[in-house]
Protein backbone atom coordinates (compact mmCIF):
# COMPACT_ATOMS: atom_id res chain seq x y z
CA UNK A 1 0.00 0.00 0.00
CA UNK A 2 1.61 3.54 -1.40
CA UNK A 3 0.10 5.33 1.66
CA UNK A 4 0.91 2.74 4.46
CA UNK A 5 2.84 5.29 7.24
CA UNK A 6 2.14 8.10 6.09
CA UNK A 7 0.62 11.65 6.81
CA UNK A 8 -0.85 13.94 4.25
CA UNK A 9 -0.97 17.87 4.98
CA UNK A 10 -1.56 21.01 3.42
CA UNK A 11 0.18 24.05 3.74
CA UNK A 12 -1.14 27.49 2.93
CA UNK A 13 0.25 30.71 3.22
CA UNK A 14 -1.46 33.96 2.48
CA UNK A 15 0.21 37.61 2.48
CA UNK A 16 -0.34 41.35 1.21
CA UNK A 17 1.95 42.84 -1.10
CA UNK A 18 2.79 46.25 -2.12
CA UNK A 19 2.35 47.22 -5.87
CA UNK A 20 4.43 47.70 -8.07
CA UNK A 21 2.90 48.73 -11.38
CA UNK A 22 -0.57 50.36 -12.00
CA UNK A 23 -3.23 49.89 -14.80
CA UNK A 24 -5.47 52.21 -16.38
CA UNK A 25 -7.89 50.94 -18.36
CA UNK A 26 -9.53 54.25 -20.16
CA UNK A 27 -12.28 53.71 -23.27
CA UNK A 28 -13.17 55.86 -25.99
CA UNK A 29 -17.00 56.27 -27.06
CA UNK A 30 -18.29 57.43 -30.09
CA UNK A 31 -21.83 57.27 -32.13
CA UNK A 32 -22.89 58.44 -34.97
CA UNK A 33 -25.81 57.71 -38.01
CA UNK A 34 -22.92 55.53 -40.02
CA UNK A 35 -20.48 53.42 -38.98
CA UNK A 36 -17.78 55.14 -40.79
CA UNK A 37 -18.31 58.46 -38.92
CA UNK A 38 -18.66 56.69 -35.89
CA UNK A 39 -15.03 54.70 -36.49
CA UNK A 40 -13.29 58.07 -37.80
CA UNK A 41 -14.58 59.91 -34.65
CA UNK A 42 -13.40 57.60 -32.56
CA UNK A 43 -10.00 57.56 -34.15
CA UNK A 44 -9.66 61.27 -34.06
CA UNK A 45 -10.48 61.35 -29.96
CA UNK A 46 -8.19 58.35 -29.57
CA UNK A 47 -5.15 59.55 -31.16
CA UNK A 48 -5.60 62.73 -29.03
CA UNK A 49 -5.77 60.24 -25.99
CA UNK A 50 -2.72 58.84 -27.01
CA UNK A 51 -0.54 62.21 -27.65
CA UNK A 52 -1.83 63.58 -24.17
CA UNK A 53 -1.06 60.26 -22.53
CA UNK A 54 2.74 60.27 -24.31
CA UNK A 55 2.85 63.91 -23.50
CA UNK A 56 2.58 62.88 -19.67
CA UNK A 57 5.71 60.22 -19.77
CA UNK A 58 3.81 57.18 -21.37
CA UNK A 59 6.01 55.25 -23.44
CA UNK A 60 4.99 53.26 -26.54
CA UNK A 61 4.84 50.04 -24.77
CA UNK A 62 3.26 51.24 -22.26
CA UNK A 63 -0.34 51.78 -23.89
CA UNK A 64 -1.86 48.91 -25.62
CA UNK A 65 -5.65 48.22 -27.02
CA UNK A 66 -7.39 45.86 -25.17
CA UNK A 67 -10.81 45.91 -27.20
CA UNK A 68 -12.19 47.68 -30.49
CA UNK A 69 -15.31 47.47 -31.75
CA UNK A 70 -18.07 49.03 -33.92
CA UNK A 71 -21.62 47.89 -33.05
CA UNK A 72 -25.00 48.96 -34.61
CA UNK A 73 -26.84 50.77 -31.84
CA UNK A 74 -30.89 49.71 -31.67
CA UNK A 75 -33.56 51.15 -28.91
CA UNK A 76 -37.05 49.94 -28.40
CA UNK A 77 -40.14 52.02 -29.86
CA UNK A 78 -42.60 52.05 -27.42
CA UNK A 79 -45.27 54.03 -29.99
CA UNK A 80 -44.25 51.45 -32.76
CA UNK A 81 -43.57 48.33 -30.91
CA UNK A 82 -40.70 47.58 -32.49
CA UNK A 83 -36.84 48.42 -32.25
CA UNK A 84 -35.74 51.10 -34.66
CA UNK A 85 -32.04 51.82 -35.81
CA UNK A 86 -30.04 54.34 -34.25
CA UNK A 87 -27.16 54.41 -35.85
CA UNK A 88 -23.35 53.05 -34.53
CA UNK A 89 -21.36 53.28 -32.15
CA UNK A 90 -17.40 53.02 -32.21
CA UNK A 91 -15.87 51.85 -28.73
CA UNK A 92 -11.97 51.66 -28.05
CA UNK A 93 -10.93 50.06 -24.59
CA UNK A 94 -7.25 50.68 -23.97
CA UNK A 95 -4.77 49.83 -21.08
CA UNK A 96 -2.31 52.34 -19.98
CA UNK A 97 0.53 50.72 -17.52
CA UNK A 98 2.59 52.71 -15.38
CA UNK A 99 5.29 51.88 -12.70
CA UNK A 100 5.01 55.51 -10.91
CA UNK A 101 2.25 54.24 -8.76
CA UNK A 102 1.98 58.54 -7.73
CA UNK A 103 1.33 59.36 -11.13
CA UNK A 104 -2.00 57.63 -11.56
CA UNK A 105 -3.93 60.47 -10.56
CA UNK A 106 -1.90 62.97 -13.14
CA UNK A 107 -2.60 60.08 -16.19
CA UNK A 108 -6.19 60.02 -14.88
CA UNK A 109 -6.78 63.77 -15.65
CA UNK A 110 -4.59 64.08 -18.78
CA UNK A 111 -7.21 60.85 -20.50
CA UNK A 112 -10.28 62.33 -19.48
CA UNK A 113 -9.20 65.79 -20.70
CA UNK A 114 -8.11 64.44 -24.13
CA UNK A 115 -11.22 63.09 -24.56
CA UNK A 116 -11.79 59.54 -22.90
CA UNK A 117 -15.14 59.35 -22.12
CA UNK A 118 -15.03 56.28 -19.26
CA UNK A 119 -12.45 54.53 -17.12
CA UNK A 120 -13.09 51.49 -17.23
CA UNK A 121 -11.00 50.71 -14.34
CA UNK A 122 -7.19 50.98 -11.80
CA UNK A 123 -5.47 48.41 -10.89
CA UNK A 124 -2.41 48.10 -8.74
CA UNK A 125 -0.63 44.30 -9.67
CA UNK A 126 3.25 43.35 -9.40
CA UNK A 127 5.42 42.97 -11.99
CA UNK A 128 6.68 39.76 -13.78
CA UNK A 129 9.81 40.14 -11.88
CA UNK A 130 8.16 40.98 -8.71
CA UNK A 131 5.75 38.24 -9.24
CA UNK A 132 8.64 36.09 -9.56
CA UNK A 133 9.84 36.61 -6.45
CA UNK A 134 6.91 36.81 -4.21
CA UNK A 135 5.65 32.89 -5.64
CA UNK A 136 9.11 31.73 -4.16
CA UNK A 137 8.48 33.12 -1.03
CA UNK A 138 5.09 32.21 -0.87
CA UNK A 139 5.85 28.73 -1.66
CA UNK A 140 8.51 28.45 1.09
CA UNK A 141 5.91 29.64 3.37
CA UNK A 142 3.44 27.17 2.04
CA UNK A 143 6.17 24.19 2.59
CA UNK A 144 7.00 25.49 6.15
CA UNK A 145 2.97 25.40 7.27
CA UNK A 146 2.42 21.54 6.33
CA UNK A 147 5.80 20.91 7.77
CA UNK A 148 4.39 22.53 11.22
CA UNK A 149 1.23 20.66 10.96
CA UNK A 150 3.04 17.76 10.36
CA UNK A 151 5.10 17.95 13.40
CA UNK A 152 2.41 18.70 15.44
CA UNK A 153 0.15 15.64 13.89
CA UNK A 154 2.39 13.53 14.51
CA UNK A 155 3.82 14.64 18.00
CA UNK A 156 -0.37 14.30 18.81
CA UNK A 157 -0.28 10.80 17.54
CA UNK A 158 3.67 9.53 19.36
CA UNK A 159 4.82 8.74 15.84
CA UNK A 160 7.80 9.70 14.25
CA UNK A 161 8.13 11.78 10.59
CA UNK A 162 11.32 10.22 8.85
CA UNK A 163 11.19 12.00 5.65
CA UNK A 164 9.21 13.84 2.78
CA UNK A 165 7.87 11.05 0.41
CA UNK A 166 5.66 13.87 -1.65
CA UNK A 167 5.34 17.27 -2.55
CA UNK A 168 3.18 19.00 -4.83
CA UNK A 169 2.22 22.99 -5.64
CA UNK A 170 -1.77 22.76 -5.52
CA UNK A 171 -2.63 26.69 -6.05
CA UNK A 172 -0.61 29.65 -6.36
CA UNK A 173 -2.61 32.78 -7.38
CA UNK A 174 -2.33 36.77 -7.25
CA UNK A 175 -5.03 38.94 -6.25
CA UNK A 176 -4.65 42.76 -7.35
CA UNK A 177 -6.29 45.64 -6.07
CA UNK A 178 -8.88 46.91 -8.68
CA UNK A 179 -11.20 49.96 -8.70
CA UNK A 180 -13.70 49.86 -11.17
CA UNK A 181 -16.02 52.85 -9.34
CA UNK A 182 -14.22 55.72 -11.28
CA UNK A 183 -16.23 56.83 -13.71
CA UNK A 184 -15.67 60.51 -14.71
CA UNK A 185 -17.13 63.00 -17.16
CA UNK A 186 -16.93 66.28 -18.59
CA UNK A 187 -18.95 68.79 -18.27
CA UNK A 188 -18.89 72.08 -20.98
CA UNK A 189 -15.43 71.50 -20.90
CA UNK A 190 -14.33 71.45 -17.30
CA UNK A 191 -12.64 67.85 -15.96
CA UNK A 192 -14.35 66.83 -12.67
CA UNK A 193 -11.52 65.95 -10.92
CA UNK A 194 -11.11 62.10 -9.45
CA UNK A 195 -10.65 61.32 -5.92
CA UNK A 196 -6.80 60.96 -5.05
CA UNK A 197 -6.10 57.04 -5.82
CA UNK A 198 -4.38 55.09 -3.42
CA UNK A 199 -2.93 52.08 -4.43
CA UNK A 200 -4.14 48.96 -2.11
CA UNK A 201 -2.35 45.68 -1.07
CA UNK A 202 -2.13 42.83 -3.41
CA UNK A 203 -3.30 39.53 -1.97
CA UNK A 204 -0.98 36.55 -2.12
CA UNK A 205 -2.36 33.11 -1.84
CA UNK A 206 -0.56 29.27 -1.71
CA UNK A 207 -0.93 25.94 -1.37
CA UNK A 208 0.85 22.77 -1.42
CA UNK A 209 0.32 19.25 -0.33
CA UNK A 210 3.01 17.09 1.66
């Protein structure tokens, strides 16, 4: 029998992390009677997005589109019963990353200015190599718990743990901090200014079986 003598655990460990990199995710609206106007509108505020965004420190590789799309728009006729056209509208999602976690709030106003019409959302994640970095130490941590519970199990029970026979990662994930309630707006030309973001933690979650 594989399992005669032996003790099965899990380990978890679970932390908070501070961010380091931010994501904006700003889109672009436009509608018009044809889907052509409503694509070269849309194009126009977008580019102006982009400039004002590039203007403010954001490097080429640090805007990329995350969804485009150009949709007929319909609404319901009460007096007719039926849905009637309304022409199209042109949406542009895009994802601005930034590693100065203080200059959300700047890259905030400079979108909405230029034209973006929603944010979409902020979030505050780590970076690949900070990622890195925090699974290793997450993983020790995980190892170290079922090693405890282990030695406890089996100090319970007067037996005696000789050596590892297993060990397997069961979940490693990363939780970021996301604000999706930031819609803003312009009104006859002034920006209503966004509340000053604060980044939050980032969870940190393991497991592992021994």
């Amino acid at each position: 029998n594989d399992q005669t003598n032996t003790l099965n655990v899990n380990g978890l460990s679970e932390f908070d992390v501070a961010p380091d990199v931010a994501k904006i995710r700003f889109r672009v609206e436009t509608q018009s009677l044809t889907a052509q106007d409503a694509a070269d509108r849309n194009r126009g505020i977008a580019n102006s997005v982009a400039q004002a965004l590039a203007g403010a420190g954001v490097r080429k590789d640090e805007l990329e589109t995350a969804d485009y799309r150009v949709e007929k728009v319909q609404e319901w006729d009460p007096e007719h019963n039926k849905m009637v056209d309304k022409g199209y509208r042109a949406s542009n999602s895009f994802v601005v990353t930034s590693h100065n976690l203080e200059a959300v709030g700047k890259l905030l106003d400079v979108g909405v200015q230029a034209g973006a019409n929603n944010v979409e959302s902020v979030s505050f994640e780590l970076s690949k190599e900070r990622e890195k970095d925090v699974k290793t130490e997450a993983l020790r941590n995980a190892a170290r718990n079922a090693y405890e519970k282990a030695e406890a199990l089996a100090d319970g029970t007067g037996v005696r743990i000789v050596k590892v026979k297993s060990i397997s990662e069961n979940n490693f994930y990363i939780q970021p901090f996301a604000r999706y309630d930031l819609a803003m707006s312009k009104a006859e030309g002034a920006m209503v200014s966004p509340t000053p973001i604060s980044p939050g933690a980032v969870k940190v979650n393991a497991q592992v079986s021994v």
